[in-house]
PDB file of N, CA and C in Angstrom:
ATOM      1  N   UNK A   1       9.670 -14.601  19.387  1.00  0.00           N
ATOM      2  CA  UNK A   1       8.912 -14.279  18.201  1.00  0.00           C
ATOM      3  C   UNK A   1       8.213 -12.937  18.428  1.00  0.00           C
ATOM      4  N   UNK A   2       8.809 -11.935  17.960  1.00  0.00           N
ATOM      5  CA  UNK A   2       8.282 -10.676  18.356  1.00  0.00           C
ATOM      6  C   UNK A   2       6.749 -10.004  17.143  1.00  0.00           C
ATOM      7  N   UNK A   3       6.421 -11.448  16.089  1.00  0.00           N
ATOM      8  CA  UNK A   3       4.964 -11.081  15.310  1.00  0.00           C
ATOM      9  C   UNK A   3       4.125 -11.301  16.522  1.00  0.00           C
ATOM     10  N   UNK A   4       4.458 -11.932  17.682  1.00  0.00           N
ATOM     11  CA  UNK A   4       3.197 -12.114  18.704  1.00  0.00           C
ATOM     12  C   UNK A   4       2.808 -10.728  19.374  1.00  0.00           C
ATOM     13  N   UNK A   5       3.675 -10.099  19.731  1.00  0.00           N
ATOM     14  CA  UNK A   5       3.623  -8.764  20.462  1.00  0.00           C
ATOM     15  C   UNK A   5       3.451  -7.781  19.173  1.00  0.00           C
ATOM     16  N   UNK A   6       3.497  -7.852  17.694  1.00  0.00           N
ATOM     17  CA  UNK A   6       2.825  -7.513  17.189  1.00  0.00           C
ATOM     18  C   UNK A   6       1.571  -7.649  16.446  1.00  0.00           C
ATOM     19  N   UNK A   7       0.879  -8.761  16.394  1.00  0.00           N
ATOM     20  CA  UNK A   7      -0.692  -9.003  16.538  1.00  0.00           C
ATOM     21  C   UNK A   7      -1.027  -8.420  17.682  1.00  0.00           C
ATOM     22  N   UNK A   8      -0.702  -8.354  18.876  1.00  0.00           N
ATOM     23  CA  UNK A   8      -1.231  -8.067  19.894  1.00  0.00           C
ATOM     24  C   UNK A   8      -1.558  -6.175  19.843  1.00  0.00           C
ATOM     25  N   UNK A   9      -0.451  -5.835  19.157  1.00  0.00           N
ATOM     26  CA  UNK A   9      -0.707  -4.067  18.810  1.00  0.00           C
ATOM     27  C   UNK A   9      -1.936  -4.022  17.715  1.00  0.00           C
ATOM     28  N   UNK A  10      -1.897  -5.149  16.560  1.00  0.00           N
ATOM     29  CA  UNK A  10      -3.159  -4.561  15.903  1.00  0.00           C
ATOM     30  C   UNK A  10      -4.716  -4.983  16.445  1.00  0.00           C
ATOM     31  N   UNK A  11      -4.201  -5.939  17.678  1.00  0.00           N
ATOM     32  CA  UNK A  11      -5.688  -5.989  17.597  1.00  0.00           C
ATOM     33  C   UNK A  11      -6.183  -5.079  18.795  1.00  0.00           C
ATOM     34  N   UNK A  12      -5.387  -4.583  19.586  1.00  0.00           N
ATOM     35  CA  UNK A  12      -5.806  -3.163  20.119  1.00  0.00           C
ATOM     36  C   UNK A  12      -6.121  -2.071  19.124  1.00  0.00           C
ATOM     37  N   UNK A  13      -5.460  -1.532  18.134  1.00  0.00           N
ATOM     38  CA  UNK A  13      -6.019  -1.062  17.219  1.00  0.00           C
ATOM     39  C   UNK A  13      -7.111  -1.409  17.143  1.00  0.00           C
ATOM     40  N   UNK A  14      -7.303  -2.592  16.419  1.00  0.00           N
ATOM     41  CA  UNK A  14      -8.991  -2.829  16.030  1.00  0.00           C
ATOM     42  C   UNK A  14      -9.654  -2.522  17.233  1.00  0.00           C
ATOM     43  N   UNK A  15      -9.669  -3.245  18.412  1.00  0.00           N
ATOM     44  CA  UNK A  15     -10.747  -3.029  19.661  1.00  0.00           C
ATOM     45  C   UNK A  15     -10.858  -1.974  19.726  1.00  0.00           C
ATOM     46  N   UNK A  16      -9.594  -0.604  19.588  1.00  0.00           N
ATOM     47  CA  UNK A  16      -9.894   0.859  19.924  1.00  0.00           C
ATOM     48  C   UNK A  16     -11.328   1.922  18.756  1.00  0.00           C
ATOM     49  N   UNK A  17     -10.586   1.030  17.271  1.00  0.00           N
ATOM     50  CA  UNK A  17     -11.739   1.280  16.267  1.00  0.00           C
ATOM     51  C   UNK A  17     -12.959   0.748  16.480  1.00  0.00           C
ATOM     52  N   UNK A  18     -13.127  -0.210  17.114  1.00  0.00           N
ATOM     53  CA  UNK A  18     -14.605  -0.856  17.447  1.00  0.00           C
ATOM     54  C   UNK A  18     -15.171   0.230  18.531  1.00  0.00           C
ATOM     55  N   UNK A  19     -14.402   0.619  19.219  1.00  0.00           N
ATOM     56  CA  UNK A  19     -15.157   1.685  20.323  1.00  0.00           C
ATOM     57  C   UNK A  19     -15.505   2.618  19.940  1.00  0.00           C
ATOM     58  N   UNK A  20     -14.479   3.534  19.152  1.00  0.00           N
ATOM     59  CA  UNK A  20     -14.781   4.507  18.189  1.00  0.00           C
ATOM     60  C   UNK A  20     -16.002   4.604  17.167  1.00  0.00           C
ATOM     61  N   UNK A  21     -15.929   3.855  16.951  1.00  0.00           N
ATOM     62  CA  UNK A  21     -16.865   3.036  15.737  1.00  0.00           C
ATOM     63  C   UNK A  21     -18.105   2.468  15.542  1.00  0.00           C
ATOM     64  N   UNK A  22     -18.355   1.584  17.030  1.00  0.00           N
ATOM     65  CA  UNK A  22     -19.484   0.762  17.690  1.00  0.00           C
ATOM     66  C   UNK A  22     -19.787  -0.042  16.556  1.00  0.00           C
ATOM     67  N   UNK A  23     -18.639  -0.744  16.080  1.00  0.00           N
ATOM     68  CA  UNK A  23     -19.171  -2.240  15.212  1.00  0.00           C
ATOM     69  C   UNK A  23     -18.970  -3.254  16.232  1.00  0.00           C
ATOM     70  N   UNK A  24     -19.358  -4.234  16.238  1.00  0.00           N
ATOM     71  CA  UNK A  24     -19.309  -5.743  17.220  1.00  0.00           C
ATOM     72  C   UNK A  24     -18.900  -6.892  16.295  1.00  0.00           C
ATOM     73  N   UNK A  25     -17.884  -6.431  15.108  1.00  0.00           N
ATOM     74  CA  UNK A  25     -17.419  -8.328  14.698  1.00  0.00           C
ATOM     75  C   UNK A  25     -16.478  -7.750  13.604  1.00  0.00           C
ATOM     76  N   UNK A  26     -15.400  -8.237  13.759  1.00  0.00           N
ATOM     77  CA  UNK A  26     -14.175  -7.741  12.340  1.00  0.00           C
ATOM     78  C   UNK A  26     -14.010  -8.885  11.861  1.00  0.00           C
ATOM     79  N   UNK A  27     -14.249  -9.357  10.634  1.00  0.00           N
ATOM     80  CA  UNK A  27     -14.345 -10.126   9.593  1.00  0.00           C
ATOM     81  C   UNK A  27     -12.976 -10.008   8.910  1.00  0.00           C
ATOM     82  N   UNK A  28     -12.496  -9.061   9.041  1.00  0.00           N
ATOM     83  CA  UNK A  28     -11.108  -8.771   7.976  1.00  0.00           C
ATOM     84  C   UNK A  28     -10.194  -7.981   8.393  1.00  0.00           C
ATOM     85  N   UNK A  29      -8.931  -8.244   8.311  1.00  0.00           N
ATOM     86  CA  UNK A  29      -8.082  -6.911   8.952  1.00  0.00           C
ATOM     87  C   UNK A  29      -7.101  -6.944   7.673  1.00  0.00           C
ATOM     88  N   UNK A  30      -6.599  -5.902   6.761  1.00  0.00           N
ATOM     89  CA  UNK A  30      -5.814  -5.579   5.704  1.00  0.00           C
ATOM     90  C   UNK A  30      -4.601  -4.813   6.939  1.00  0.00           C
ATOM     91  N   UNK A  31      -3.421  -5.839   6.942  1.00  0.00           N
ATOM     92  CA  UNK A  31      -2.136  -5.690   6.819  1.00  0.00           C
ATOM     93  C   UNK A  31      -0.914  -4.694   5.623  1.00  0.00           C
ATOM     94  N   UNK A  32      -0.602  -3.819   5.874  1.00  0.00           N
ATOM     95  CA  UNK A  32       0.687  -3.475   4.994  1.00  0.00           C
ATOM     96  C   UNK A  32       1.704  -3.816   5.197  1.00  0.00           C
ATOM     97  N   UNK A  33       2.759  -4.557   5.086  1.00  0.00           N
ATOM     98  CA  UNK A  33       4.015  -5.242   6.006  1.00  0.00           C
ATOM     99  C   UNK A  33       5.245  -4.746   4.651  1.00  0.00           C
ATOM    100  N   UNK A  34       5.970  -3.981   4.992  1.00  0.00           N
ATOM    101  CA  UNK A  34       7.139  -3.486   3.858  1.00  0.00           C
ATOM    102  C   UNK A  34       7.750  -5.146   4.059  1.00  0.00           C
ATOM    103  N   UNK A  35       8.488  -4.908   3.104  1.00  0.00           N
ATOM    104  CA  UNK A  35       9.800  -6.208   3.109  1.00  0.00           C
ATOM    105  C   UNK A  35      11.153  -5.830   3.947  1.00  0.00           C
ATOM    106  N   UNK A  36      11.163  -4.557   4.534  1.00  0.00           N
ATOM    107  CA  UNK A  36      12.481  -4.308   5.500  1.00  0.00           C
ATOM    108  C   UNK A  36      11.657  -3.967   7.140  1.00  0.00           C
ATOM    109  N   UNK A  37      10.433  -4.300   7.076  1.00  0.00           N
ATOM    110  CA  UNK A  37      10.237  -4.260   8.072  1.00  0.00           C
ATOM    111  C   UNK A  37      10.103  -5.480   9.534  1.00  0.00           C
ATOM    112  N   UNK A  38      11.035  -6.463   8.952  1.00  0.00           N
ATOM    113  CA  UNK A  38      11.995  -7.412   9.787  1.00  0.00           C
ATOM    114  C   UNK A  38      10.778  -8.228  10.061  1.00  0.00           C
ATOM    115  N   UNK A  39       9.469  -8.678   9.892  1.00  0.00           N
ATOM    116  CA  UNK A  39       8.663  -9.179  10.207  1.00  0.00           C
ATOM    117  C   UNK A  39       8.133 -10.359   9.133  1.00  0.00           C
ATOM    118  N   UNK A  40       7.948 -10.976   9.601  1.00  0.00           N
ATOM    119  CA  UNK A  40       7.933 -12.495   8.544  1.00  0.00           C
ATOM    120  C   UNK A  40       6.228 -12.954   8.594  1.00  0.00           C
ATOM    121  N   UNK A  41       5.446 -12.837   7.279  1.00  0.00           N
ATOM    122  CA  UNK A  41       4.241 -13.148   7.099  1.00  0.00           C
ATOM    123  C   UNK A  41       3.535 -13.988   7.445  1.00  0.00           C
ATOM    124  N   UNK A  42       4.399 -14.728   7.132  1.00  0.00           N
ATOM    125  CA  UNK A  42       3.513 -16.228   7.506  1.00  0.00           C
ATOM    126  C   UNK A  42       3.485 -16.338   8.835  1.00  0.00           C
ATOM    127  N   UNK A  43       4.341 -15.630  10.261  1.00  0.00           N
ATOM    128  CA  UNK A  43       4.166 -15.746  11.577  1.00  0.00           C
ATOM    129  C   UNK A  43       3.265 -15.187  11.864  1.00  0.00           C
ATOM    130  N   UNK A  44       3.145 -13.927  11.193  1.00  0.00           N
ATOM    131  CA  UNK A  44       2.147 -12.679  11.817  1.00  0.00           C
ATOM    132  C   UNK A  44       0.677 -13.726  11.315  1.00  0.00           C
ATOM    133  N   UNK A  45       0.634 -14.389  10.393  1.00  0.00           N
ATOM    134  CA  UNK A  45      -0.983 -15.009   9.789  1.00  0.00           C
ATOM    135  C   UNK A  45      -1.225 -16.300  11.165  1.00  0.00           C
ATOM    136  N   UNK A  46      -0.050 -16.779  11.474  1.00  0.00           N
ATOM    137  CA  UNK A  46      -0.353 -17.533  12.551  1.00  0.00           C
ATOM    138  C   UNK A  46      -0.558 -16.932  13.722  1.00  0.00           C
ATOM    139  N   UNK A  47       0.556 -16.041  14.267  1.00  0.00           N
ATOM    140  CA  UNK A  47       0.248 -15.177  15.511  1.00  0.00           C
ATOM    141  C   UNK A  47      -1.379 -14.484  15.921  1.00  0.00           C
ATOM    142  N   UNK A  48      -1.738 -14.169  14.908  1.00  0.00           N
ATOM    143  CA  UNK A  48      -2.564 -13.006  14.654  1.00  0.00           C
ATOM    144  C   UNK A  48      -3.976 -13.968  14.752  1.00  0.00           C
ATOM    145  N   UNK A  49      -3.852 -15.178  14.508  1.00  0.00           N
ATOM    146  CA  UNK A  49      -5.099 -16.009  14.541  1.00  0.00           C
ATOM    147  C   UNK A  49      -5.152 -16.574  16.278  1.00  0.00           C
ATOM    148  N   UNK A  50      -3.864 -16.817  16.790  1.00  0.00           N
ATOM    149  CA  UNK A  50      -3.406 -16.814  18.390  1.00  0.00           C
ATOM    150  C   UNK A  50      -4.462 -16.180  19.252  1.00  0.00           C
ATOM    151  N   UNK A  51      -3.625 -14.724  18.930  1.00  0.00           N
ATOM    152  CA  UNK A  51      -4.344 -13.904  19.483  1.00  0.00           C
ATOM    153  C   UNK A  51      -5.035 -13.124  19.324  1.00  0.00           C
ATOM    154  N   UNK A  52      -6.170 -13.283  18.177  1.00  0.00           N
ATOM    155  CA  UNK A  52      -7.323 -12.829  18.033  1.00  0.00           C
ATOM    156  C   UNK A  52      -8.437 -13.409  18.746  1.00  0.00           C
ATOM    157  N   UNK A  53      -7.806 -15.096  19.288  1.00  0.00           N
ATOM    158  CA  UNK A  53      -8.933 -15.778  20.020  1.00  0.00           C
ATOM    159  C   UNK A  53      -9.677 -14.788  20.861  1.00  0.00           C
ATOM    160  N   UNK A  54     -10.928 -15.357  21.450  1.00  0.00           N
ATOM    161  CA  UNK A  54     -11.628 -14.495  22.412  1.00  0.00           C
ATOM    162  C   UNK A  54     -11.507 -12.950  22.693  1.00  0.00           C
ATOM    163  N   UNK A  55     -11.657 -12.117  21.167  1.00  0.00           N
ATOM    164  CA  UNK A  55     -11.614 -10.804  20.840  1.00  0.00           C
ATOM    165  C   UNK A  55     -12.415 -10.635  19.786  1.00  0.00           C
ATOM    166  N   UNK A  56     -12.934  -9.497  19.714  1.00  0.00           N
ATOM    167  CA  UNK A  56     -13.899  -8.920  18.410  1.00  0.00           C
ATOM    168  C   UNK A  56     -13.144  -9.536  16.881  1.00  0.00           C
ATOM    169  N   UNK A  57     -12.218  -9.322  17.078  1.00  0.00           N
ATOM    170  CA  UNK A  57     -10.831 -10.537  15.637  1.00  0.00           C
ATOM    171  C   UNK A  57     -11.191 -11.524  15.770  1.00  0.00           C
ATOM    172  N   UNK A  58     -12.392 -12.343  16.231  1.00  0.00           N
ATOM    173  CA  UNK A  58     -11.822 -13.719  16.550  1.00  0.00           C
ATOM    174  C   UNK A  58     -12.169 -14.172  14.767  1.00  0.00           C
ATOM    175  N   UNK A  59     -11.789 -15.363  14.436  1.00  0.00           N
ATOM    176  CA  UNK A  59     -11.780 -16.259  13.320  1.00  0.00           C
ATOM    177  C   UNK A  59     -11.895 -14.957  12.224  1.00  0.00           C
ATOM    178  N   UNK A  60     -11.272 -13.987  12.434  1.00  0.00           N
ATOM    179  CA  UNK A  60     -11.479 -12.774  10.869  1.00  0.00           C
ATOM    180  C   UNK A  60      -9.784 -13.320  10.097  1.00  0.00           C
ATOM    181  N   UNK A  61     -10.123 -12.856   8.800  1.00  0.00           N
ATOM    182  CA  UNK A  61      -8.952 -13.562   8.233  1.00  0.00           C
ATOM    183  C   UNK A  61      -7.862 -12.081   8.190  1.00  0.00           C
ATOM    184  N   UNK A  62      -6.509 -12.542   7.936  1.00  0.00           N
ATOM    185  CA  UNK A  62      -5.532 -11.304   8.371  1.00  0.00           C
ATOM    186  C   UNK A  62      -4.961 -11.492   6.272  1.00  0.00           C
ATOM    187  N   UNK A  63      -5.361 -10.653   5.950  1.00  0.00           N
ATOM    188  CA  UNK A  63      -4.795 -10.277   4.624  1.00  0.00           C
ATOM    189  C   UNK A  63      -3.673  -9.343   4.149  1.00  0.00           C
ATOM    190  N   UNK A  64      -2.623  -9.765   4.187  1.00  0.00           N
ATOM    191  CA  UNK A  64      -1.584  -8.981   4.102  1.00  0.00           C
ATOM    192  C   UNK A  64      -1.016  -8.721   2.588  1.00  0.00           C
ATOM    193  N   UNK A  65      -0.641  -7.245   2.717  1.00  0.00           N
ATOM    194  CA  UNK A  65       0.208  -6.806   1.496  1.00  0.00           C
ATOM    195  C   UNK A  65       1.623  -6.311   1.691  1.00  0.00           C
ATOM    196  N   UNK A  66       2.460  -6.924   0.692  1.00  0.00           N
ATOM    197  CA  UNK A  66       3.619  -6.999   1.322  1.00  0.00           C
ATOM    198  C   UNK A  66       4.389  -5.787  -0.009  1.00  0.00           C
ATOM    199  N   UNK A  67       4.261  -4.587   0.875  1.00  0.00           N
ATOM    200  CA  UNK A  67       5.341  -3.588  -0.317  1.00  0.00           C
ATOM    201  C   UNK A  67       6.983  -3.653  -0.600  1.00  0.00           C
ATOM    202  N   UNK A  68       7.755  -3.436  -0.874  1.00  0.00           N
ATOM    203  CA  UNK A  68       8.764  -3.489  -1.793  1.00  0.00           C
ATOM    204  C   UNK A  68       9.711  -2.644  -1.088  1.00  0.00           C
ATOM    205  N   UNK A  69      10.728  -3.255  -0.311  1.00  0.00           N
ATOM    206  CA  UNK A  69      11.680  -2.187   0.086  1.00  0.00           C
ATOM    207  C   UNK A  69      12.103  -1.023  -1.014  1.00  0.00           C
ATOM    208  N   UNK A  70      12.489   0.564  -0.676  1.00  0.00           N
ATOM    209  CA  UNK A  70      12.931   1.278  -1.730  1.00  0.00           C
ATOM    210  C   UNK A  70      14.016   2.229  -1.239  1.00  0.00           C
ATOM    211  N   UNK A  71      15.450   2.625  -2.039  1.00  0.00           N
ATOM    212  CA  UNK A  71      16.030   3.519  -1.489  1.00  0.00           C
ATOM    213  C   UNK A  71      16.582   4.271  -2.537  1.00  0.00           C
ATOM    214  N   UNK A  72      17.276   5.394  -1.957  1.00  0.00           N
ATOM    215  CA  UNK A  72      17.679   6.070  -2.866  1.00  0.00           C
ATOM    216  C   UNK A  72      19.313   6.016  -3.107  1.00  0.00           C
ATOM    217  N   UNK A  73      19.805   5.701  -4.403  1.00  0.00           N
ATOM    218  CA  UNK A  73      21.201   5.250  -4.004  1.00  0.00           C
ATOM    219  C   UNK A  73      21.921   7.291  -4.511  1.00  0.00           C
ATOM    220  N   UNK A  74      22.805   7.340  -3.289  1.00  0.00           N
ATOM    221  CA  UNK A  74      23.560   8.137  -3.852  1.00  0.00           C
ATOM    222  C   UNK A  74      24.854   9.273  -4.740  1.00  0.00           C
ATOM    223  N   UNK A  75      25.210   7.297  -4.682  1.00  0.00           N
ATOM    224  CA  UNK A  75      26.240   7.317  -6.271  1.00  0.00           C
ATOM    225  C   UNK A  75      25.237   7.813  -7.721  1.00  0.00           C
ATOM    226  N   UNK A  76      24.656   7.245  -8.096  1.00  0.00           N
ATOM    227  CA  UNK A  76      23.923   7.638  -8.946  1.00  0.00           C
ATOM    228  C   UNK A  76      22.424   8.123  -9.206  1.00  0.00           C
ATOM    229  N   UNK A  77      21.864   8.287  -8.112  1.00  0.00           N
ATOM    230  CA  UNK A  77      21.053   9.539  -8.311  1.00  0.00           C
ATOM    231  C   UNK A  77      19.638   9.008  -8.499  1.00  0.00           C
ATOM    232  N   UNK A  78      19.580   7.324  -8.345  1.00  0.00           N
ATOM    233  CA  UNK A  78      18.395   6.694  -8.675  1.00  0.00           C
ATOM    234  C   UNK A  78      17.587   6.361  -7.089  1.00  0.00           C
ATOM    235  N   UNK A  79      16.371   6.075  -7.159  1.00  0.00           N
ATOM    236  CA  UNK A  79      15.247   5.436  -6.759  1.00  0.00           C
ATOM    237  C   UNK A  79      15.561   3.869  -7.398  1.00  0.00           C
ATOM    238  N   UNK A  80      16.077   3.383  -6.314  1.00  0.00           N
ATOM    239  CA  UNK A  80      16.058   1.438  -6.344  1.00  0.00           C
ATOM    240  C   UNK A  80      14.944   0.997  -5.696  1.00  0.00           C
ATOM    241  N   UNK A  81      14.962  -0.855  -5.942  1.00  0.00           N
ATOM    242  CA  UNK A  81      14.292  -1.408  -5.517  1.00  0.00           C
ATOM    243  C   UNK A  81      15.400  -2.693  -4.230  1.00  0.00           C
ATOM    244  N   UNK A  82      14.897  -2.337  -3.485  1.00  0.00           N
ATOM    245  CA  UNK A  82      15.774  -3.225  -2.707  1.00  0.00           C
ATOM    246  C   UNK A  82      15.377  -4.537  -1.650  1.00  0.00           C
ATOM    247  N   UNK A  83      16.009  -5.458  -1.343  1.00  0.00           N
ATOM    248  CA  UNK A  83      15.325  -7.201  -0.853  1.00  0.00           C
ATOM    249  C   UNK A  83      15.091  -6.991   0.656  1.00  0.00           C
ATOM    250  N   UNK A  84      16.968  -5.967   0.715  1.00  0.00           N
ATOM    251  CA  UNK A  84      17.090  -6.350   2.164  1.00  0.00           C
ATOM    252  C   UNK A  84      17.933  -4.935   2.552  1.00  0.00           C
ATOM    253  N   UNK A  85      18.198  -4.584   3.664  1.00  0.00           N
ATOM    254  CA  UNK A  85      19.379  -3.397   3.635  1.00  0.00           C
ATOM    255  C   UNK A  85      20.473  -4.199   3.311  1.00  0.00           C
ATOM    256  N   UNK A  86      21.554  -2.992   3.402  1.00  0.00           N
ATOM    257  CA  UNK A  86      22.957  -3.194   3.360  1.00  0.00           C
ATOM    258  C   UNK A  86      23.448  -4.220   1.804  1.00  0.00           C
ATOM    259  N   UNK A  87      22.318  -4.018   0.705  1.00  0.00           N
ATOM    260  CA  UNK A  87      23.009  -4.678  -0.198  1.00  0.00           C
ATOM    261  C   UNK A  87      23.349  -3.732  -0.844  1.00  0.00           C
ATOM    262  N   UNK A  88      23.721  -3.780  -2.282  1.00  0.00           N
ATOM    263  CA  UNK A  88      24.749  -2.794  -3.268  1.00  0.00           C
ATOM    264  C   UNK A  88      23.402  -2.685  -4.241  1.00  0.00           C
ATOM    265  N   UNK A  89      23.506  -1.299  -4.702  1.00  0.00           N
ATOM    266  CA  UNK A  89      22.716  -0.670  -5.736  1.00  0.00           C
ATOM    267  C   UNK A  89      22.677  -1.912  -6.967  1.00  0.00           C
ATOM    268  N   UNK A  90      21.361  -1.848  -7.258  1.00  0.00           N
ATOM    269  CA  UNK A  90      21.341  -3.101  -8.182  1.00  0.00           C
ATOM    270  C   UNK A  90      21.811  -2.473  -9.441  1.00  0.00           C
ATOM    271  N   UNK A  91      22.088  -1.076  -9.617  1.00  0.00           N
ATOM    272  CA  UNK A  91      22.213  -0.502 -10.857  1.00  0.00           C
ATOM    273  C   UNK A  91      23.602   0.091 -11.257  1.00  0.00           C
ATOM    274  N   UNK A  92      24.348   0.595  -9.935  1.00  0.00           N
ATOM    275  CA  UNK A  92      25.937   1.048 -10.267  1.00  0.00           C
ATOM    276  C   UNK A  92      26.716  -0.150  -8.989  1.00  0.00           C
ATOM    277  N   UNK A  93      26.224  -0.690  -7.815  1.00  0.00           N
ATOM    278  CA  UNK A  93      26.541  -1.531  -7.163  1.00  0.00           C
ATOM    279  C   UNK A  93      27.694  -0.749  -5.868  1.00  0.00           C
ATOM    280  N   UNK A  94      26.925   0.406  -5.545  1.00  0.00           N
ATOM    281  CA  UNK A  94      27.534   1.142  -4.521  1.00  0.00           C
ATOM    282  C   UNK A  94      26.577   1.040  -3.330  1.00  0.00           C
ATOM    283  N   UNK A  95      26.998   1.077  -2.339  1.00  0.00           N
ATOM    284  CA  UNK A  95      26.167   0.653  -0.899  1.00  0.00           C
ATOM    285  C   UNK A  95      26.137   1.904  -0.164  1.00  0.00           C
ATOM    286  N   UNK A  96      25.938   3.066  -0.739  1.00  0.00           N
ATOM    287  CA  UNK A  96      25.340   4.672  -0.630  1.00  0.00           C
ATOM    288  C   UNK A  96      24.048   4.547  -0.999  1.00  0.00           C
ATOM    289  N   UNK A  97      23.383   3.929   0.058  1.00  0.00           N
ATOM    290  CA  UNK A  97      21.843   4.055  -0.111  1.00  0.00           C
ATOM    291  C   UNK A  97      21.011   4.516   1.144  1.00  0.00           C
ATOM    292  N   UNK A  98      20.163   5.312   0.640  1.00  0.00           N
ATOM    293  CA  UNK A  98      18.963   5.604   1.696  1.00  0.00           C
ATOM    294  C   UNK A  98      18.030   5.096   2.129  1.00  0.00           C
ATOM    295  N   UNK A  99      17.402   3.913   3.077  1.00  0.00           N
ATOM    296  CA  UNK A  99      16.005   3.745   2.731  1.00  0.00           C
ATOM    297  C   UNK A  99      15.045   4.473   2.649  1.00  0.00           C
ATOM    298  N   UNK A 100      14.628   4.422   1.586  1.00  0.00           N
ATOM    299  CA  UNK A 100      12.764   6.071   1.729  1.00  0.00           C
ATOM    300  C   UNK A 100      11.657   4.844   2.105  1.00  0.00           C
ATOM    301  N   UNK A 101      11.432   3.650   2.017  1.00  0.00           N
ATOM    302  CA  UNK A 101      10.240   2.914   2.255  1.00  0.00           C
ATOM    303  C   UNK A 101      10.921   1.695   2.068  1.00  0.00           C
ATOM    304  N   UNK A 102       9.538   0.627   2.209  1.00  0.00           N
ATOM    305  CA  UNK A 102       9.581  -0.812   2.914  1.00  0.00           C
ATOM    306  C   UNK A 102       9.964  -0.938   4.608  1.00  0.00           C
ATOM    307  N   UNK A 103       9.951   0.355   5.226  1.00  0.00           N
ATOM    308  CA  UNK A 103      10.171  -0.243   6.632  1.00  0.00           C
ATOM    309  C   UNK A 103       8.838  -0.072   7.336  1.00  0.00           C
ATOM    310  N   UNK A 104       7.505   0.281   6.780  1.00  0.00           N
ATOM    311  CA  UNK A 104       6.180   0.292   7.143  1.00  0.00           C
ATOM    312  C   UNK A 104       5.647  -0.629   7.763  1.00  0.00           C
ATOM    313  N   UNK A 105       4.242  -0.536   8.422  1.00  0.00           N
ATOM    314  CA  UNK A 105       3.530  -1.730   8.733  1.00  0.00           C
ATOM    315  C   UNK A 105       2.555  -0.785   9.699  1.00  0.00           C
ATOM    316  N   UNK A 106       1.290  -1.374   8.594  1.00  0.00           N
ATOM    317  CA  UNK A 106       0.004  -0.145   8.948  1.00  0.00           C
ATOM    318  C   UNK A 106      -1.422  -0.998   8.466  1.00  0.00           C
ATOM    319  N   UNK A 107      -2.232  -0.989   9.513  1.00  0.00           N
ATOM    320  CA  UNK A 107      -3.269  -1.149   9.403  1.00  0.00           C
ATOM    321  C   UNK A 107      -4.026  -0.371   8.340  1.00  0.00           C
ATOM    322  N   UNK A 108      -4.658  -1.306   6.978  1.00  0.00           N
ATOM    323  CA  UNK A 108      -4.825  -0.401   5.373  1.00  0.00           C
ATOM    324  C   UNK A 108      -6.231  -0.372   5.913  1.00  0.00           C
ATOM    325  N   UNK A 109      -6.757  -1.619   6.375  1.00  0.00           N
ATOM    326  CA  UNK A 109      -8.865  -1.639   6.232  1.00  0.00           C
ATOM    327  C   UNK A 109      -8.991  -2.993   7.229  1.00  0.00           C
ATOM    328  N   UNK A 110     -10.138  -2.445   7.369  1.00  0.00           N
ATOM    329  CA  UNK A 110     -10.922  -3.509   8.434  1.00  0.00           C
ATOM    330  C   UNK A 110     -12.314  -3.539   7.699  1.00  0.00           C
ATOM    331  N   UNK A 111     -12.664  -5.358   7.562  1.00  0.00           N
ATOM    332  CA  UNK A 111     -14.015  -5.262   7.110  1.00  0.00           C
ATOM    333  C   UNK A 111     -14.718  -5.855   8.320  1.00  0.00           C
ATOM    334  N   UNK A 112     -15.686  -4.671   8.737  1.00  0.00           N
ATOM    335  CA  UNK A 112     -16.508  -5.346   9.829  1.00  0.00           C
ATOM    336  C   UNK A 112     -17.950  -5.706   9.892  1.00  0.00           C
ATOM    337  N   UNK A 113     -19.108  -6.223  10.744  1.00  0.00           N
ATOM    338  CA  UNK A 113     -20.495  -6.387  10.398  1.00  0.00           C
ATOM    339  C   UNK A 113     -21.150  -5.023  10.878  1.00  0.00           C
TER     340      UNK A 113
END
């Protein structure tokens, strides 16, 4: 389950912002998670509660927003919306596509005391 080794990157993030920062308690961490970025939500909400134990994260809730894979198909010249890679343009149904986004995943906000 590789959401474990990624909770474990944001909550170094956070600890590094707490140093930076000198807050002592994160109440909230805002998640961006694209939909092609191979990572499954509901693990990361469990993982992320794992291993926030006994850290400045501890019991903060993990709020995630989940954006919209997007590519550019280049049969016809459009900006799609896409589920997954490797499917066919939902609009001419040619598999000449670019991804430009949904492969993200970025720490948006932290609410701390």
């Amino acid at each position: 389950m590789h959401e474990m080794a990624v909770c474990q990157g944001i909550i170094e993030i956070v600890e590094e912002e707490a140093r930076r920062r000198a807050f002592p308690k994160v109440k909230a961490v805002s998640l961006e998670i694209g939909a092609l970025s191979h990572v499954a939500p509901e693990a990361m909400k469990f993982c992320f509660e794992a291993v926030a134990a006994r850290t400045i994260a501890q019991g903060a809730t993990l709020d995630i927003v989940e954006t919209p894979g997007t590519a550019w198909c280049m049969a016809c010249s459009t900006s799609v919306e896409i589920k997954q890679r490797y499917e066919p343009c939902p609009g001419c149904g040619s598999y000449q596509l670019q991804v430009t986004g949904g492969e993200e995943m970025r720490v948006r906000a932290l609410e701390v005391d």
